[in-house]
PDB file of N, CA and C in Angstrom:
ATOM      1  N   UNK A   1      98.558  86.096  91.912  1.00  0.00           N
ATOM      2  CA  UNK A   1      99.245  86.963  92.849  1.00  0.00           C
ATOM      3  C   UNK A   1      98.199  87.648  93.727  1.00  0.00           C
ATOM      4  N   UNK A   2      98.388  88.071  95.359  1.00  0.00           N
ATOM      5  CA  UNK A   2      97.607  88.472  96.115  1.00  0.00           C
ATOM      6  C   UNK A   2      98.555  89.664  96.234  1.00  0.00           C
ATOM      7  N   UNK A   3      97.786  90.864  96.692  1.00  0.00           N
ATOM      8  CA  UNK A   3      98.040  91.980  96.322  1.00  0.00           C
ATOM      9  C   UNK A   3      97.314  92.519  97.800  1.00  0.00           C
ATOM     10  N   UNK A   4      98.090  93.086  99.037  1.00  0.00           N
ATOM     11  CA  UNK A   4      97.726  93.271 100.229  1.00  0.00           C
ATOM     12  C   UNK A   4      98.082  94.844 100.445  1.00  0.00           C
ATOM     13  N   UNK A   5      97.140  95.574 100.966  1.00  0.00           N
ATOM     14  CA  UNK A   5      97.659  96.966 101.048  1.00  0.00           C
ATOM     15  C   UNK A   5      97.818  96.834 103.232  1.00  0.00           C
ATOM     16  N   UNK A   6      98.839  96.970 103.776  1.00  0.00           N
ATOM     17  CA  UNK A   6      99.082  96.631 105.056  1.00  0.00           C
ATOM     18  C   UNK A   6      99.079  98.455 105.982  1.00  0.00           C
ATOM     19  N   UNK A   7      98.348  98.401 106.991  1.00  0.00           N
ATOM     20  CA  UNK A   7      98.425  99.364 107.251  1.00  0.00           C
ATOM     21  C   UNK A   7      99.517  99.459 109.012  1.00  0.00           C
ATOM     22  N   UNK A   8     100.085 100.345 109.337  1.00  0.00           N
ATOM     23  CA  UNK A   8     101.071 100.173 110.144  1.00  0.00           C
ATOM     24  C   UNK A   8     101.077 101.735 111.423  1.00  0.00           C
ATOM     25  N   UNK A   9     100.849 101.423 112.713  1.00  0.00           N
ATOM     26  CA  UNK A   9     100.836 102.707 113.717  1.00  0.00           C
ATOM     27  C   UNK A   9     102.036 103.225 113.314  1.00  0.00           C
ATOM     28  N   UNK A  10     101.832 104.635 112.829  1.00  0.00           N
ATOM     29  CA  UNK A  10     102.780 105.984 112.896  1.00  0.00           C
ATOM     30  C   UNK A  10     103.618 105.452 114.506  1.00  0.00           C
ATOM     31  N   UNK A  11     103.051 105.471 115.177  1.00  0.00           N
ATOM     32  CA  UNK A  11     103.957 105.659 116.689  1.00  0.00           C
ATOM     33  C   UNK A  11     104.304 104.311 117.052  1.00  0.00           C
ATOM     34  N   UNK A  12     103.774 103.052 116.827  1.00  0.00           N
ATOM     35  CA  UNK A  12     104.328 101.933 117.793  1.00  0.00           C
ATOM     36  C   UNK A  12     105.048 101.059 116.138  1.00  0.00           C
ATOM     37  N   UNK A  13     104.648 101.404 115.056  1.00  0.00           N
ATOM     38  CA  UNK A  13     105.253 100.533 113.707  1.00  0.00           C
ATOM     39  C   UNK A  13     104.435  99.369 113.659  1.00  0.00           C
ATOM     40  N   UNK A  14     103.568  98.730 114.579  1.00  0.00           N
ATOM     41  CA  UNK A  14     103.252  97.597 114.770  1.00  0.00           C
ATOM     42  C   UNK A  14     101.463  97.802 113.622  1.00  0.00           C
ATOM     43  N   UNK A  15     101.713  96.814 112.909  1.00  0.00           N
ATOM     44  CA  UNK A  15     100.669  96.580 111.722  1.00  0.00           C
ATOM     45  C   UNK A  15      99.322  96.326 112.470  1.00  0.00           C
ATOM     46  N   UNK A  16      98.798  97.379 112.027  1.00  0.00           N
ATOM     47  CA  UNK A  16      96.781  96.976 112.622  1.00  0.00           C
ATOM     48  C   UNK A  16      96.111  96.868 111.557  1.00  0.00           C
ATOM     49  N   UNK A  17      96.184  96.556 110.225  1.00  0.00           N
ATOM     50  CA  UNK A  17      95.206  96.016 109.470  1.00  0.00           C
ATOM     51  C   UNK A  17      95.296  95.846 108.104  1.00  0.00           C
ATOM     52  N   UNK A  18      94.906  94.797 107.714  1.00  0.00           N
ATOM     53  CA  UNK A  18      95.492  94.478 106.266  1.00  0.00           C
ATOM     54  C   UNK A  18      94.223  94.169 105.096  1.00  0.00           C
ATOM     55  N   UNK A  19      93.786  94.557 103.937  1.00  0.00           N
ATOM     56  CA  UNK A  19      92.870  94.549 103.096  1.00  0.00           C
ATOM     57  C   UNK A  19      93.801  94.329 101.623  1.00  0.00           C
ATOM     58  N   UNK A  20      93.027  92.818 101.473  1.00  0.00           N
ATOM     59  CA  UNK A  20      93.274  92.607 100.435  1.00  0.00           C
ATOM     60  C   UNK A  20      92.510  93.431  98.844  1.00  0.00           C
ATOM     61  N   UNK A  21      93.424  93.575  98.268  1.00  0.00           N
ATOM     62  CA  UNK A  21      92.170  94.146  97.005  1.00  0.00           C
ATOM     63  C   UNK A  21      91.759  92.900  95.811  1.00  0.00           C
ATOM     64  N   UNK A  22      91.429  93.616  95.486  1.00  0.00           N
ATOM     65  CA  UNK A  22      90.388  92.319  94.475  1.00  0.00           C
ATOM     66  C   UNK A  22      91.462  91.560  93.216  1.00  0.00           C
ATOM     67  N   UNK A  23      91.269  90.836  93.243  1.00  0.00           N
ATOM     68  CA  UNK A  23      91.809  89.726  91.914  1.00  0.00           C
ATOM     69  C   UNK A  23      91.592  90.619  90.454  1.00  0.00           C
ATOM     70  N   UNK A  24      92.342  90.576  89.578  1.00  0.00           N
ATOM     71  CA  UNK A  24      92.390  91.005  88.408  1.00  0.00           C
ATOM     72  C   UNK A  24      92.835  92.568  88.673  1.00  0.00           C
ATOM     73  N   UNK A  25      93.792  92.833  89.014  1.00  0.00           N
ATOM     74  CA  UNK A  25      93.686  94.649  89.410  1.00  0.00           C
ATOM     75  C   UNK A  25      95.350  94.770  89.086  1.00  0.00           C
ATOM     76  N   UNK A  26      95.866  93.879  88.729  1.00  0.00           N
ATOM     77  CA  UNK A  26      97.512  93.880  88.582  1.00  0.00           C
ATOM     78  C   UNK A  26      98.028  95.482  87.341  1.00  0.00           C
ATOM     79  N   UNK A  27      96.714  94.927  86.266  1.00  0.00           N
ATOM     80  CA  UNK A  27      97.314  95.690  85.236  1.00  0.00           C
ATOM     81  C   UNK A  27      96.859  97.232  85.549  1.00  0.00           C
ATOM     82  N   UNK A  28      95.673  97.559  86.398  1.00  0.00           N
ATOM     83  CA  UNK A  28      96.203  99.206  87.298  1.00  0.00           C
ATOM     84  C   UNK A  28      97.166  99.449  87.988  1.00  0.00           C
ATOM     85  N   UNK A  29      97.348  98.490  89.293  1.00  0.00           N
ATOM     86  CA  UNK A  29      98.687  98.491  89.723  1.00  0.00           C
ATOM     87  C   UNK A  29      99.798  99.005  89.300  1.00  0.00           C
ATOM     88  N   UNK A  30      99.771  98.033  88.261  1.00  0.00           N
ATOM     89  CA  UNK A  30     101.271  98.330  87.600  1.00  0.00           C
ATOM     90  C   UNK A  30     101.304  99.290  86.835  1.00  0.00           C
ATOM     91  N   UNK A  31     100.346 100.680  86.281  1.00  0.00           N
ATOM     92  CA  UNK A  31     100.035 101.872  86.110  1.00  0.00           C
ATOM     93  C   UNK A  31     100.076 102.570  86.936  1.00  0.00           C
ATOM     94  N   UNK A  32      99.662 102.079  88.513  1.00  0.00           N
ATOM     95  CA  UNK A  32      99.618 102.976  89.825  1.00  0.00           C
ATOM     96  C   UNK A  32     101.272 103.070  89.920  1.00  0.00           C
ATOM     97  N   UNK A  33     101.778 102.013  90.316  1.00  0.00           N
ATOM     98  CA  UNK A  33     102.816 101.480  90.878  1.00  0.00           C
ATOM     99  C   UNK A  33     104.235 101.840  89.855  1.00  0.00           C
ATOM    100  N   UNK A  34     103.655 102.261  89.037  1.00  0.00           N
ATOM    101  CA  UNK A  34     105.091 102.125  87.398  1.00  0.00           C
ATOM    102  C   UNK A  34     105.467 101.299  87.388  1.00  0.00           C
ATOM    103  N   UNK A  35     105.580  99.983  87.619  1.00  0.00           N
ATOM    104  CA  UNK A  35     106.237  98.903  87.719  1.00  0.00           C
ATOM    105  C   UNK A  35     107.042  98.537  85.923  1.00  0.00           C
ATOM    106  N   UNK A  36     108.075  98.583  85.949  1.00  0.00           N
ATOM    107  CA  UNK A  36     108.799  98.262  84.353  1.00  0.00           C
ATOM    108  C   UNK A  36     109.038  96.747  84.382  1.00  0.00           C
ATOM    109  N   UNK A  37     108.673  96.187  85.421  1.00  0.00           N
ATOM    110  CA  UNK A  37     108.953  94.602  85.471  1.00  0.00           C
ATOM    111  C   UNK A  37     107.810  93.776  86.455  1.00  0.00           C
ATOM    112  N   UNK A  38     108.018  92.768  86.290  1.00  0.00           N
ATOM    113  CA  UNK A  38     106.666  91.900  86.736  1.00  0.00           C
ATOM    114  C   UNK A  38     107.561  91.139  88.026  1.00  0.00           C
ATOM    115  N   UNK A  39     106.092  91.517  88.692  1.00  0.00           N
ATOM    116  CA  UNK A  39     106.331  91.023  90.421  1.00  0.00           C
ATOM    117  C   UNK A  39     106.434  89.603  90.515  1.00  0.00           C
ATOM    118  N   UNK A  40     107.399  89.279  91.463  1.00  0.00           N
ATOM    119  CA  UNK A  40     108.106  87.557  92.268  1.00  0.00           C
ATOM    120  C   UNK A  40     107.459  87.151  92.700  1.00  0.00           C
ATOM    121  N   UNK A  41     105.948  87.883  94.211  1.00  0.00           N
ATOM    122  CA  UNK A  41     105.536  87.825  94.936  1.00  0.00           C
ATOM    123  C   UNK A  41     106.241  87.784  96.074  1.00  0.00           C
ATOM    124  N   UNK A  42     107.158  88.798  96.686  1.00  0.00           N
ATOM    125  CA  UNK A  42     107.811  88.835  97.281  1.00  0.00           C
ATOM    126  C   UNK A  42     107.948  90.163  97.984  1.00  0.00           C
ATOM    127  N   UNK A  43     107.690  91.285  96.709  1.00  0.00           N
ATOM    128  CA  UNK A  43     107.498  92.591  97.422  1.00  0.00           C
ATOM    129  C   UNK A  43     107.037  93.417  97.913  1.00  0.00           C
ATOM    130  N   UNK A  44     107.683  94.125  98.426  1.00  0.00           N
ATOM    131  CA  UNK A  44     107.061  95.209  99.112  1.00  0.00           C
ATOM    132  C   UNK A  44     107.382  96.927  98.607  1.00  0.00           C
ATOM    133  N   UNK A  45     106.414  97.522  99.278  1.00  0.00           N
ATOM    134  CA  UNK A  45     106.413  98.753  98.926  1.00  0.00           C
ATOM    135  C   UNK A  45     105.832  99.917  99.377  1.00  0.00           C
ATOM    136  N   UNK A  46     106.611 100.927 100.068  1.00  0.00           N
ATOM    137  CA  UNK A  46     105.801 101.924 100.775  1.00  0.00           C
ATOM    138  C   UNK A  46     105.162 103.062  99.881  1.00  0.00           C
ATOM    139  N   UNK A  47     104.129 103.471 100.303  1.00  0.00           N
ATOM    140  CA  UNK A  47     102.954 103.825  99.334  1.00  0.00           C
ATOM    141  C   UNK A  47     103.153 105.921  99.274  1.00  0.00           C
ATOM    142  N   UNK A  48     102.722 105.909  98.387  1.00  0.00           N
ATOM    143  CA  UNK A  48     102.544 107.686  98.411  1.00  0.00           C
ATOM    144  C   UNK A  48     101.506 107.688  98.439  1.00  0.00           C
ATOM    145  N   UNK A  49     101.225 109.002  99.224  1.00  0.00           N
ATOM    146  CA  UNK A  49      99.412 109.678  99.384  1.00  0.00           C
ATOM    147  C   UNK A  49      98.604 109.358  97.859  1.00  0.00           C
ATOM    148  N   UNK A  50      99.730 109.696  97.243  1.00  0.00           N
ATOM    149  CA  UNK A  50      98.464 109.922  95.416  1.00  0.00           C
ATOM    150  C   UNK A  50      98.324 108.021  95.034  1.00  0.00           C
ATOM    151  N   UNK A  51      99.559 107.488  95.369  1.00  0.00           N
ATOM    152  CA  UNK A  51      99.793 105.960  94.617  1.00  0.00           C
ATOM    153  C   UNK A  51      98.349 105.277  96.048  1.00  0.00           C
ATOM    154  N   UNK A  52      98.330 105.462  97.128  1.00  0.00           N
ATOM    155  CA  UNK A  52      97.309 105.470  98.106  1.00  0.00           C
ATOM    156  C   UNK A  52      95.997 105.786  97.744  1.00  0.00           C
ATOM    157  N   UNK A  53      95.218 106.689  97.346  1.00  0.00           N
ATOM    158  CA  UNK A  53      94.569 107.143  96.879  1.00  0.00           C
ATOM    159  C   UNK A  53      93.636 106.721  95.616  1.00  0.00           C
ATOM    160  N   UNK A  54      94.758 106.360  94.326  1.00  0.00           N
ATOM    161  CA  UNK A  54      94.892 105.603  93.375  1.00  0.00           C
ATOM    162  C   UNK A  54      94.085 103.667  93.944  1.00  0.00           C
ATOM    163  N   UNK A  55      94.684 103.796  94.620  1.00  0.00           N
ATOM    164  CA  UNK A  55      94.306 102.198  95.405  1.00  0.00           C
ATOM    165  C   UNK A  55      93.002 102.144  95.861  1.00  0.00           C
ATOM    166  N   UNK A  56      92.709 103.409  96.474  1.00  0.00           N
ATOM    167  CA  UNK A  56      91.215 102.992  97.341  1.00  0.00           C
ATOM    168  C   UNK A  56      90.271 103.084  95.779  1.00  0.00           C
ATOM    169  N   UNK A  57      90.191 103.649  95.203  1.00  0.00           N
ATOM    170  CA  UNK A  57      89.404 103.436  93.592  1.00  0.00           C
ATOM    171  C   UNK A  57      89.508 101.480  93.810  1.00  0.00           C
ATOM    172  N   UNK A  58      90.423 101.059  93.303  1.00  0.00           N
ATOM    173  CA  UNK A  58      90.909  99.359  93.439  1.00  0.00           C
ATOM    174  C   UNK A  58      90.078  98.806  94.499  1.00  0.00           C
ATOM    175  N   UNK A  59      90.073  99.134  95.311  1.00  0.00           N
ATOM    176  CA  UNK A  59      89.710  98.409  96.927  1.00  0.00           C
ATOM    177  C   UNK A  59      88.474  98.797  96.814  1.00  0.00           C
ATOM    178  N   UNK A  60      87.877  99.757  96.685  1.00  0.00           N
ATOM    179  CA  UNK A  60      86.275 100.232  96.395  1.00  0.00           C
ATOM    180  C   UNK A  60      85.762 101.057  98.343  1.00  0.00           C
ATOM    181  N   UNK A  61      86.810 101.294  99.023  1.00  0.00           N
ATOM    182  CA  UNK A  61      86.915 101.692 100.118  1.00  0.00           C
ATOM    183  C   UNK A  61      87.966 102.937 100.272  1.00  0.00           C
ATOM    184  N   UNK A  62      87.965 103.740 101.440  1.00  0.00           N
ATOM    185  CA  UNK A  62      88.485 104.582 101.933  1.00  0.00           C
ATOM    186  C   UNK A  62      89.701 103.671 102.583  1.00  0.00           C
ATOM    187  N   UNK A  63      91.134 104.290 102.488  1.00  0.00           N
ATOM    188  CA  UNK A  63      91.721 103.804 103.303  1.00  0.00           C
ATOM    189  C   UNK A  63      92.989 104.721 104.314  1.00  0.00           C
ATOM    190  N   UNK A  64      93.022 105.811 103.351  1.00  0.00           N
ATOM    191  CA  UNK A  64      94.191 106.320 104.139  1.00  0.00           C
ATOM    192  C   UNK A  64      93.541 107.412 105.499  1.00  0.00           C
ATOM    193  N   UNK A  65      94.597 107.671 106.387  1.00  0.00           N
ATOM    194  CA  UNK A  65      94.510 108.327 107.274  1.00  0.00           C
ATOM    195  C   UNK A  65      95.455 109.054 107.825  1.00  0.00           C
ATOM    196  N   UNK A  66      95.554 109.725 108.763  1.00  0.00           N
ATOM    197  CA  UNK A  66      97.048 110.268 109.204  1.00  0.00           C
ATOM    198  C   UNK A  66      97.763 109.407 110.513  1.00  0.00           C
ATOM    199  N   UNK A  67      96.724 108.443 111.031  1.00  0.00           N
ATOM    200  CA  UNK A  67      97.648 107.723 111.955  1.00  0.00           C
ATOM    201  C   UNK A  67      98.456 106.710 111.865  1.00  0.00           C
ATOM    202  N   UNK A  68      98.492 106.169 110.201  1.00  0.00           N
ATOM    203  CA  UNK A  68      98.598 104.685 109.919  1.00  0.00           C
ATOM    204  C   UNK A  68      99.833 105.749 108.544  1.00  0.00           C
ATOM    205  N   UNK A  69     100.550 104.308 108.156  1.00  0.00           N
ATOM    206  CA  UNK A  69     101.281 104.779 106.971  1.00  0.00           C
ATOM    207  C   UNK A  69     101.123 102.902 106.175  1.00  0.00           C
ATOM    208  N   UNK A  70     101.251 103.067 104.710  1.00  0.00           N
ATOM    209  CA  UNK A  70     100.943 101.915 104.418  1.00  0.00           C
ATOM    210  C   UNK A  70     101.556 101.509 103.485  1.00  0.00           C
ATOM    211  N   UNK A  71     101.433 100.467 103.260  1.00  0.00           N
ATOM    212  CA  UNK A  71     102.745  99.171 102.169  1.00  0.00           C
ATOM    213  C   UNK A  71     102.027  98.565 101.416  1.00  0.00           C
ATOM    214  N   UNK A  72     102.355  98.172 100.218  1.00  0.00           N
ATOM    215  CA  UNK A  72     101.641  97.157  99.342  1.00  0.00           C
ATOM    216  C   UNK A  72     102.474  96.194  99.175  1.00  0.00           C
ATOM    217  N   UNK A  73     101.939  94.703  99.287  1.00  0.00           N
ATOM    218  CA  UNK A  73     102.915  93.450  99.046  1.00  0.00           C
ATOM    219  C   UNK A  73     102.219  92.613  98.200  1.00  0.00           C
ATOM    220  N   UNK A  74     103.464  91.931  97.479  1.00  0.00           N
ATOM    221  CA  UNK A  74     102.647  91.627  96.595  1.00  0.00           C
ATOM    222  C   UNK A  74     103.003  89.884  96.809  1.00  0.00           C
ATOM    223  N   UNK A  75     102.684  88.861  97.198  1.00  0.00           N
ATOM    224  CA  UNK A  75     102.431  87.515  97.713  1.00  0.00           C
ATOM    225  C   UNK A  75     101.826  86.580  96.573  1.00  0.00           C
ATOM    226  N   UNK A  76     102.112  85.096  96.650  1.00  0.00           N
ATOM    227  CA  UNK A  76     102.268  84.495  95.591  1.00  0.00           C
ATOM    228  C   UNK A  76     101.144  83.797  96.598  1.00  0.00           C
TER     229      UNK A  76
END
């Protein structure tokens, strides 16, 4: 499973940038994420500041900001 955190303009909605995080990171995820069931590769999901936050630890980068709002999908 690929695991994409998508970032999206506050004002136009239109997606400016997407960072994948690293392979093997499902079983934080799904601690970040609460997940009680295992992903299709199909979904999606809009992120909270803390579940955000939680992620850039994962990604090993900074990611949030106030101009962008962001989604995690999870792709087969």
């Amino acid at each position: 499973m690929r695991y994409l955190i998508e970032a999206f303009d506050k004002v136009t909605d239109l997606q400016v940038f997407v960072i994948e995080l690293p392979h093997g990171c499902e079983d934080k995820l799904k601690t970040i994420m609460q997940w009680s069931e295992e992903q299709h590769g199909w979904e999606g999901y809009n992120l909270t500041p803390a579940q955000l936050t939680a992620i850039e630890t994962l990604a090993g980068r900074v990611i949030n900001d106030s101009i962008h709002h962001f989604q995690l999908t999870c792709n087969v």
